[in-house]
N, C-alpha and C. Protein backbone atom coordinates (compact mmCIF):
# COMPACT_ATOMS: atom_id res chain seq x y z
N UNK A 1 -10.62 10.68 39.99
CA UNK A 1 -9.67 9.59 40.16
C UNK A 1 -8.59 9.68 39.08
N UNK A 2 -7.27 9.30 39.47
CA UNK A 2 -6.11 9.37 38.38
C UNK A 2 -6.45 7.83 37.58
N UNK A 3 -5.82 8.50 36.47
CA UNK A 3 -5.62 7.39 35.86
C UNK A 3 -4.92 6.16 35.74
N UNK A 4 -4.81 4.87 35.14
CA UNK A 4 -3.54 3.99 35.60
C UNK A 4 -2.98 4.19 34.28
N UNK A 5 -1.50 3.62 34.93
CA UNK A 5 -0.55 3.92 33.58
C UNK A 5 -0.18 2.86 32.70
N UNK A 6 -0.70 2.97 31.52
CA UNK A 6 -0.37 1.79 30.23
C UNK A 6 0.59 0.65 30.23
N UNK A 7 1.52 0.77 31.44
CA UNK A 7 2.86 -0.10 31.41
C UNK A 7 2.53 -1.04 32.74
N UNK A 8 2.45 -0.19 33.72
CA UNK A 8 2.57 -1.02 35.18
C UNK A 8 1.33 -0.97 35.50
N UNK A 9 0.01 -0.34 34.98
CA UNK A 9 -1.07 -0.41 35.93
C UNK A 9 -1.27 0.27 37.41
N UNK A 10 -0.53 1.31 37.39
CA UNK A 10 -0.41 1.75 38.78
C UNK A 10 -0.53 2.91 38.30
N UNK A 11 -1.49 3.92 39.67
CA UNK A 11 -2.03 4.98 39.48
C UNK A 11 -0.98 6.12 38.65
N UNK A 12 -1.47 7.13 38.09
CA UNK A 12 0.08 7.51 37.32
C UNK A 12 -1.09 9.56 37.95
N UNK A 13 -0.30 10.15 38.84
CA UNK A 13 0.04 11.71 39.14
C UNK A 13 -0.03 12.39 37.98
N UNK A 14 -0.64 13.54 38.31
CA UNK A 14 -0.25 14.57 37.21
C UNK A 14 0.61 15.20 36.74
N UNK A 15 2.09 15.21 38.01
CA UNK A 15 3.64 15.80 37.39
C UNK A 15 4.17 14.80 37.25
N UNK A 16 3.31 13.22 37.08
CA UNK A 16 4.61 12.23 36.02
C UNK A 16 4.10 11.85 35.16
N UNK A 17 3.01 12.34 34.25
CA UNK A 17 1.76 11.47 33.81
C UNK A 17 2.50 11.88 31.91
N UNK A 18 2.48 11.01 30.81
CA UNK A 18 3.31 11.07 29.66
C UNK A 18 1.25 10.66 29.60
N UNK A 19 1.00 11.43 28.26
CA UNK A 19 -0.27 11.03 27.91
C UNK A 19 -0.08 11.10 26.36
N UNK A 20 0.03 9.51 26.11
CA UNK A 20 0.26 8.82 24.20
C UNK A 20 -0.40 8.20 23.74
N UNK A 21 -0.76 7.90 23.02
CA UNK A 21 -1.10 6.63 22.39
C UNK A 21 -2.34 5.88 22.98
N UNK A 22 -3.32 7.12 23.37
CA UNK A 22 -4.42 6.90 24.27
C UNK A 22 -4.52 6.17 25.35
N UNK A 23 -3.21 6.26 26.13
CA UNK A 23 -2.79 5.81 27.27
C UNK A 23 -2.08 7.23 28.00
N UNK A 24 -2.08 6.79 29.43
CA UNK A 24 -1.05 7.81 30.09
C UNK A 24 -0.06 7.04 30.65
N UNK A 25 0.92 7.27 30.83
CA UNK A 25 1.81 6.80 31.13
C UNK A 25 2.85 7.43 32.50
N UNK A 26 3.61 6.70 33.39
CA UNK A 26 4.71 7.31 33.97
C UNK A 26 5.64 7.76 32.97
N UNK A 27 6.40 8.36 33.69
CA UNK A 27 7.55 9.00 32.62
C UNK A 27 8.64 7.82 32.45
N UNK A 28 8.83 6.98 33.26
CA UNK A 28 9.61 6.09 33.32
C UNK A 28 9.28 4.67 33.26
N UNK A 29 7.89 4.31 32.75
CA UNK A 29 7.14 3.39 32.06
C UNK A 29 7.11 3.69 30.70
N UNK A 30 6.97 5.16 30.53
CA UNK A 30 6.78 5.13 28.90
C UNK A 30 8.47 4.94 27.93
N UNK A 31 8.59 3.46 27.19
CA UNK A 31 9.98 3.04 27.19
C UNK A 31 9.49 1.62 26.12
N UNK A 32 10.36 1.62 25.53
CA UNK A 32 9.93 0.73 23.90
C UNK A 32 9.85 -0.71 24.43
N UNK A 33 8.88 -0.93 23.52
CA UNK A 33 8.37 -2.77 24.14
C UNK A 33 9.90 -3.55 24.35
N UNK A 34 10.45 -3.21 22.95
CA UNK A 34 11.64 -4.41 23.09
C UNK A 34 12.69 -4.07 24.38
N UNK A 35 13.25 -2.93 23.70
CA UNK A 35 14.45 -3.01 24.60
C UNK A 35 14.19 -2.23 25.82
N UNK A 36 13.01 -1.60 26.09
CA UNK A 36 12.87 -1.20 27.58
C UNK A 36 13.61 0.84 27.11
N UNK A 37 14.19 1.10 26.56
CA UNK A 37 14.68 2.34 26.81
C UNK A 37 13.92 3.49 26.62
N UNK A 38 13.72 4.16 28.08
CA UNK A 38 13.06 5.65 28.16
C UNK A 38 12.55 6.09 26.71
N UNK A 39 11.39 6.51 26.32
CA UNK A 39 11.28 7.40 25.35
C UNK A 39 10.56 8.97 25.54
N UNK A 40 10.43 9.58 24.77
CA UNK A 40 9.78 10.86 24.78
C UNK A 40 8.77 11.23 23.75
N UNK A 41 7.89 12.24 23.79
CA UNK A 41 7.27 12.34 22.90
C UNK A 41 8.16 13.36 21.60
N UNK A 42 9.20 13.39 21.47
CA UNK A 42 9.76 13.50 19.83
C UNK A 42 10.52 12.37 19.48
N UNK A 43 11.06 11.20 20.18
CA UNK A 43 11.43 10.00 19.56
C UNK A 43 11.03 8.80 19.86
N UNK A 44 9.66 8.71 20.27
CA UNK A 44 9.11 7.47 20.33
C UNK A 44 8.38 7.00 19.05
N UNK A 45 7.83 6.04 18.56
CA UNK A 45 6.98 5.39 17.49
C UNK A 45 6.07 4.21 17.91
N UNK A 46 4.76 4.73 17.29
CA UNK A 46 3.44 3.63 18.07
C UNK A 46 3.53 2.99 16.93
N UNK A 47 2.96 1.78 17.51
CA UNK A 47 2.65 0.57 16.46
C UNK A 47 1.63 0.32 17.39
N UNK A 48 0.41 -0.11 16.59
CA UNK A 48 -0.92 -0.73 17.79
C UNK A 48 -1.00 -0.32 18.99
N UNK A 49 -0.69 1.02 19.35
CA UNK A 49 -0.72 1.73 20.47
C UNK A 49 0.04 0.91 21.50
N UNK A 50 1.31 0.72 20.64
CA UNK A 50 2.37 0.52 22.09
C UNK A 50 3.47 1.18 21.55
N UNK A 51 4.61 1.66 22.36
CA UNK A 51 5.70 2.23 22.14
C UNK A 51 6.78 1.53 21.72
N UNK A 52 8.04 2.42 20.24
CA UNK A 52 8.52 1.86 20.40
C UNK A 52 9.76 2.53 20.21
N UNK A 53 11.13 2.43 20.32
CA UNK A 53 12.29 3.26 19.56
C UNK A 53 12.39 2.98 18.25
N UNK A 54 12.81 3.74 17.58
CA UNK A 54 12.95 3.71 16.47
C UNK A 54 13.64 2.60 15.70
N UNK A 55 14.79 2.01 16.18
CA UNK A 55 15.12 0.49 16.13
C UNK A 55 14.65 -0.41 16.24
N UNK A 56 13.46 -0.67 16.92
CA UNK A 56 12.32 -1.96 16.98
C UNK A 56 11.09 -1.12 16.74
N UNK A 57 11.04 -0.40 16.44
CA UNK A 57 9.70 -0.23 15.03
C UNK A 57 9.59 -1.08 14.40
N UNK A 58 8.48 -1.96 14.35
CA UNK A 58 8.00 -3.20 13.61
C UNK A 58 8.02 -2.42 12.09
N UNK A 59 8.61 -3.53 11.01
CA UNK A 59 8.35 -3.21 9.66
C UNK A 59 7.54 -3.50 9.35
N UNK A 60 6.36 -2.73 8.77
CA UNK A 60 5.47 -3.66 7.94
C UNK A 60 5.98 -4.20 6.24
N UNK A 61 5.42 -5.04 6.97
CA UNK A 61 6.01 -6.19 5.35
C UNK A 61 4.88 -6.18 4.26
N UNK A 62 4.78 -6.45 3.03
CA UNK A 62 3.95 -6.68 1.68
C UNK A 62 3.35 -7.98 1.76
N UNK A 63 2.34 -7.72 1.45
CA UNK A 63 1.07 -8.49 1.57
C UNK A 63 1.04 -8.40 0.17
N UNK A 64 1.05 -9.66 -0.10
CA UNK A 64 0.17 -10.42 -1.41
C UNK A 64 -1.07 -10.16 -1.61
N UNK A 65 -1.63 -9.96 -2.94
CA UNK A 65 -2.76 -10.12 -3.27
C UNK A 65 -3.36 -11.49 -3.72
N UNK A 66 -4.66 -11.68 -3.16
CA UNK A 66 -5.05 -12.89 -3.38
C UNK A 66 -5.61 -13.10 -5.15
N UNK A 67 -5.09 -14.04 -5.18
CA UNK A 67 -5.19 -14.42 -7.02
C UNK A 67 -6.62 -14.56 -7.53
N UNK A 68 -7.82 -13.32 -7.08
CA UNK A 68 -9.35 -13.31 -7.21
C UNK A 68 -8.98 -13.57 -9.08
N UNK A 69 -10.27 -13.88 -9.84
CA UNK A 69 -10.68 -13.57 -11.47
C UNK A 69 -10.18 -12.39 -12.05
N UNK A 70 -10.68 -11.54 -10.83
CA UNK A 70 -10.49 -9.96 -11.08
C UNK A 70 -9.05 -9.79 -11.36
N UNK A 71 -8.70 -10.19 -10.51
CA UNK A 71 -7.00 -9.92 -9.93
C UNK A 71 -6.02 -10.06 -11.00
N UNK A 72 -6.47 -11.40 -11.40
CA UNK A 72 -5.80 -12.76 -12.70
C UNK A 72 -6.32 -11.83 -14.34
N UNK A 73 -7.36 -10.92 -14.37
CA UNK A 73 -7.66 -10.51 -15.58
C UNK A 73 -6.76 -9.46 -15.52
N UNK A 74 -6.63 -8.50 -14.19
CA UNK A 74 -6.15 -7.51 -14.31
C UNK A 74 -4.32 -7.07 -14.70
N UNK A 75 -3.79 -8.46 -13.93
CA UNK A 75 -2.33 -9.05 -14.58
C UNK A 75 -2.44 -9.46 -15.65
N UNK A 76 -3.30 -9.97 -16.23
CA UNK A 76 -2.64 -10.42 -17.42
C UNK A 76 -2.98 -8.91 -18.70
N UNK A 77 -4.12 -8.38 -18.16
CA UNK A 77 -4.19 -6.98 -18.87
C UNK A 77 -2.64 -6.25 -18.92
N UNK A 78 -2.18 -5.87 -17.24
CA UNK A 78 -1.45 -5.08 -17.82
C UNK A 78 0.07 -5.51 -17.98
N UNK A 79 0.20 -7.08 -18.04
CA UNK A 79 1.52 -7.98 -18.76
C UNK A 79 0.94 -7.20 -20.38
N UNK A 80 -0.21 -7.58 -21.32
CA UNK A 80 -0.27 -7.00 -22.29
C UNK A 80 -0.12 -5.68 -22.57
N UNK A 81 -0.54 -4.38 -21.64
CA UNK A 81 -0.23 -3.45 -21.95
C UNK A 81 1.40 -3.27 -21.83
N UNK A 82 2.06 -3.58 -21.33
CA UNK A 82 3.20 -3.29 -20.92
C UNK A 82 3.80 -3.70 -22.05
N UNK A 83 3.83 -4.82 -23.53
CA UNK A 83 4.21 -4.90 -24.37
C UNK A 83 4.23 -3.95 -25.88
N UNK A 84 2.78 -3.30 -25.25
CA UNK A 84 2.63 -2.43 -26.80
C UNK A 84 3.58 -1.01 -26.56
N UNK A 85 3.88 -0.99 -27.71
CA UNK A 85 5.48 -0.27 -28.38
C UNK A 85 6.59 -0.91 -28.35
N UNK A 86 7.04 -1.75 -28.16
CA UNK A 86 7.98 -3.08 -27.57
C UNK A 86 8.37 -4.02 -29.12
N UNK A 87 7.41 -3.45 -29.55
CA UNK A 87 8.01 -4.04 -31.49
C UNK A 87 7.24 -5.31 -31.10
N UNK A 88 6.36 -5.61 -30.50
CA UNK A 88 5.11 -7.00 -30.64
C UNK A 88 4.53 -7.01 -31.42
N UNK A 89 4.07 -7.85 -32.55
CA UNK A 89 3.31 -7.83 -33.68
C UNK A 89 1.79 -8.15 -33.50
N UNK A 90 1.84 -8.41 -31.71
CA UNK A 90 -0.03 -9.04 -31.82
C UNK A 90 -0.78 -7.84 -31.48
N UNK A 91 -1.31 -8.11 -32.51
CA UNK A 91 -2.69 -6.97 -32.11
C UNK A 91 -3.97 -7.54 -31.48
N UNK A 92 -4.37 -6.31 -30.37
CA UNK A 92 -5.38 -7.12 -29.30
C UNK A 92 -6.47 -6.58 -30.11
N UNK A 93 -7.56 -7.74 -29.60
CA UNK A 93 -8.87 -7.84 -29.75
C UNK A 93 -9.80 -7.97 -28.62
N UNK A 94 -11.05 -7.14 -29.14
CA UNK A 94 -11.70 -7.43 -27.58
C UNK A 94 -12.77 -8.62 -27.60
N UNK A 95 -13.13 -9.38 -26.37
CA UNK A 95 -13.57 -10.63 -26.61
C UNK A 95 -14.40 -10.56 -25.32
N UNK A 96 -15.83 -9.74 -25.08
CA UNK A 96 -16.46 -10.36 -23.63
C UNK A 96 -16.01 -9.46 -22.90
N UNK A 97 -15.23 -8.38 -22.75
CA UNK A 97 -14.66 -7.32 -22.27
C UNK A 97 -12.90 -8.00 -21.10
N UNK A 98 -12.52 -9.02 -22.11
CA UNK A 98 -11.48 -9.93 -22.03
C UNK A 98 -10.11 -9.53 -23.52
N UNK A 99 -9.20 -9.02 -23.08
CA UNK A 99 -8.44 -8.58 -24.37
C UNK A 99 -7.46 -9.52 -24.25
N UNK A 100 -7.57 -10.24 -25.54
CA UNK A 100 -6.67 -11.79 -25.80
C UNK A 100 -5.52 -11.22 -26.76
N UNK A 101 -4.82 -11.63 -27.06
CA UNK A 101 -3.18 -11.58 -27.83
C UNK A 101 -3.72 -12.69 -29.63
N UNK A 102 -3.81 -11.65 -30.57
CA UNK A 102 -4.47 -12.75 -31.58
C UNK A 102 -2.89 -13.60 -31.83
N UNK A 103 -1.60 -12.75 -31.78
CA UNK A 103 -0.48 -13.42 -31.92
C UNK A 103 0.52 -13.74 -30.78
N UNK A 104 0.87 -14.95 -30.49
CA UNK A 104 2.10 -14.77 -29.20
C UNK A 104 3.18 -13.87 -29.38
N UNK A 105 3.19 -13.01 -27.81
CA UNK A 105 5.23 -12.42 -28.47
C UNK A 105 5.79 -12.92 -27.96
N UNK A 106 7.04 -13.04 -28.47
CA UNK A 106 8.67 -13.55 -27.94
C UNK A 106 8.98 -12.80 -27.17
């Protein structure tokens, strides 16, 4: 039995069959979510196994890290490292495997 095709659901032939993105496709189904235009396999782009042109390629955006203990020790570690050579006069100490500032810098 042929397969159906990722877009329309309708049986998709072997001389029209586009096979992507663990889908097969018509040749004229396979065509970017947004704007609909034909693609091929050298200028198409999957996102979550759907097609797209290169113009509505979803950006992925930056994700925050959640503010864990870990997270909060590990910023403020390397806010302190990032000062030494900087002409700071506090010298760290270790405290609990917690490195505190014995002096504030400006």
């Amino acid at each position: 039995m042929n397969p159906l095709c990722g877009r329309c659901n309708k049986v998709v032939y072997p001389t029209e069959k586009v096979n992507c993105l663990d889908k097969f496709w018509h040749k004229g189904c396979f065509s970017c979510e947004v704007c609909k235009m034909t693609l091929n396999m050298k200028n198409y782009k999957g996102f979550e196994k759907r097609p797209y042109c290169n113009a509505h390629y979803p950006k992925t955006s930056f994700t925050s890290v959640a503010d864990t203990p870990e997270n909060l020790r590990l910023k403020q570690q390397s806010k302190m490292q990032s000062q030494v050579g900087k002409g700071c006069p506090a010298p760290l100490y270790s405290c609990s495997s917690w490195l505190h500032p014995a002096v504030e810098c400006y």
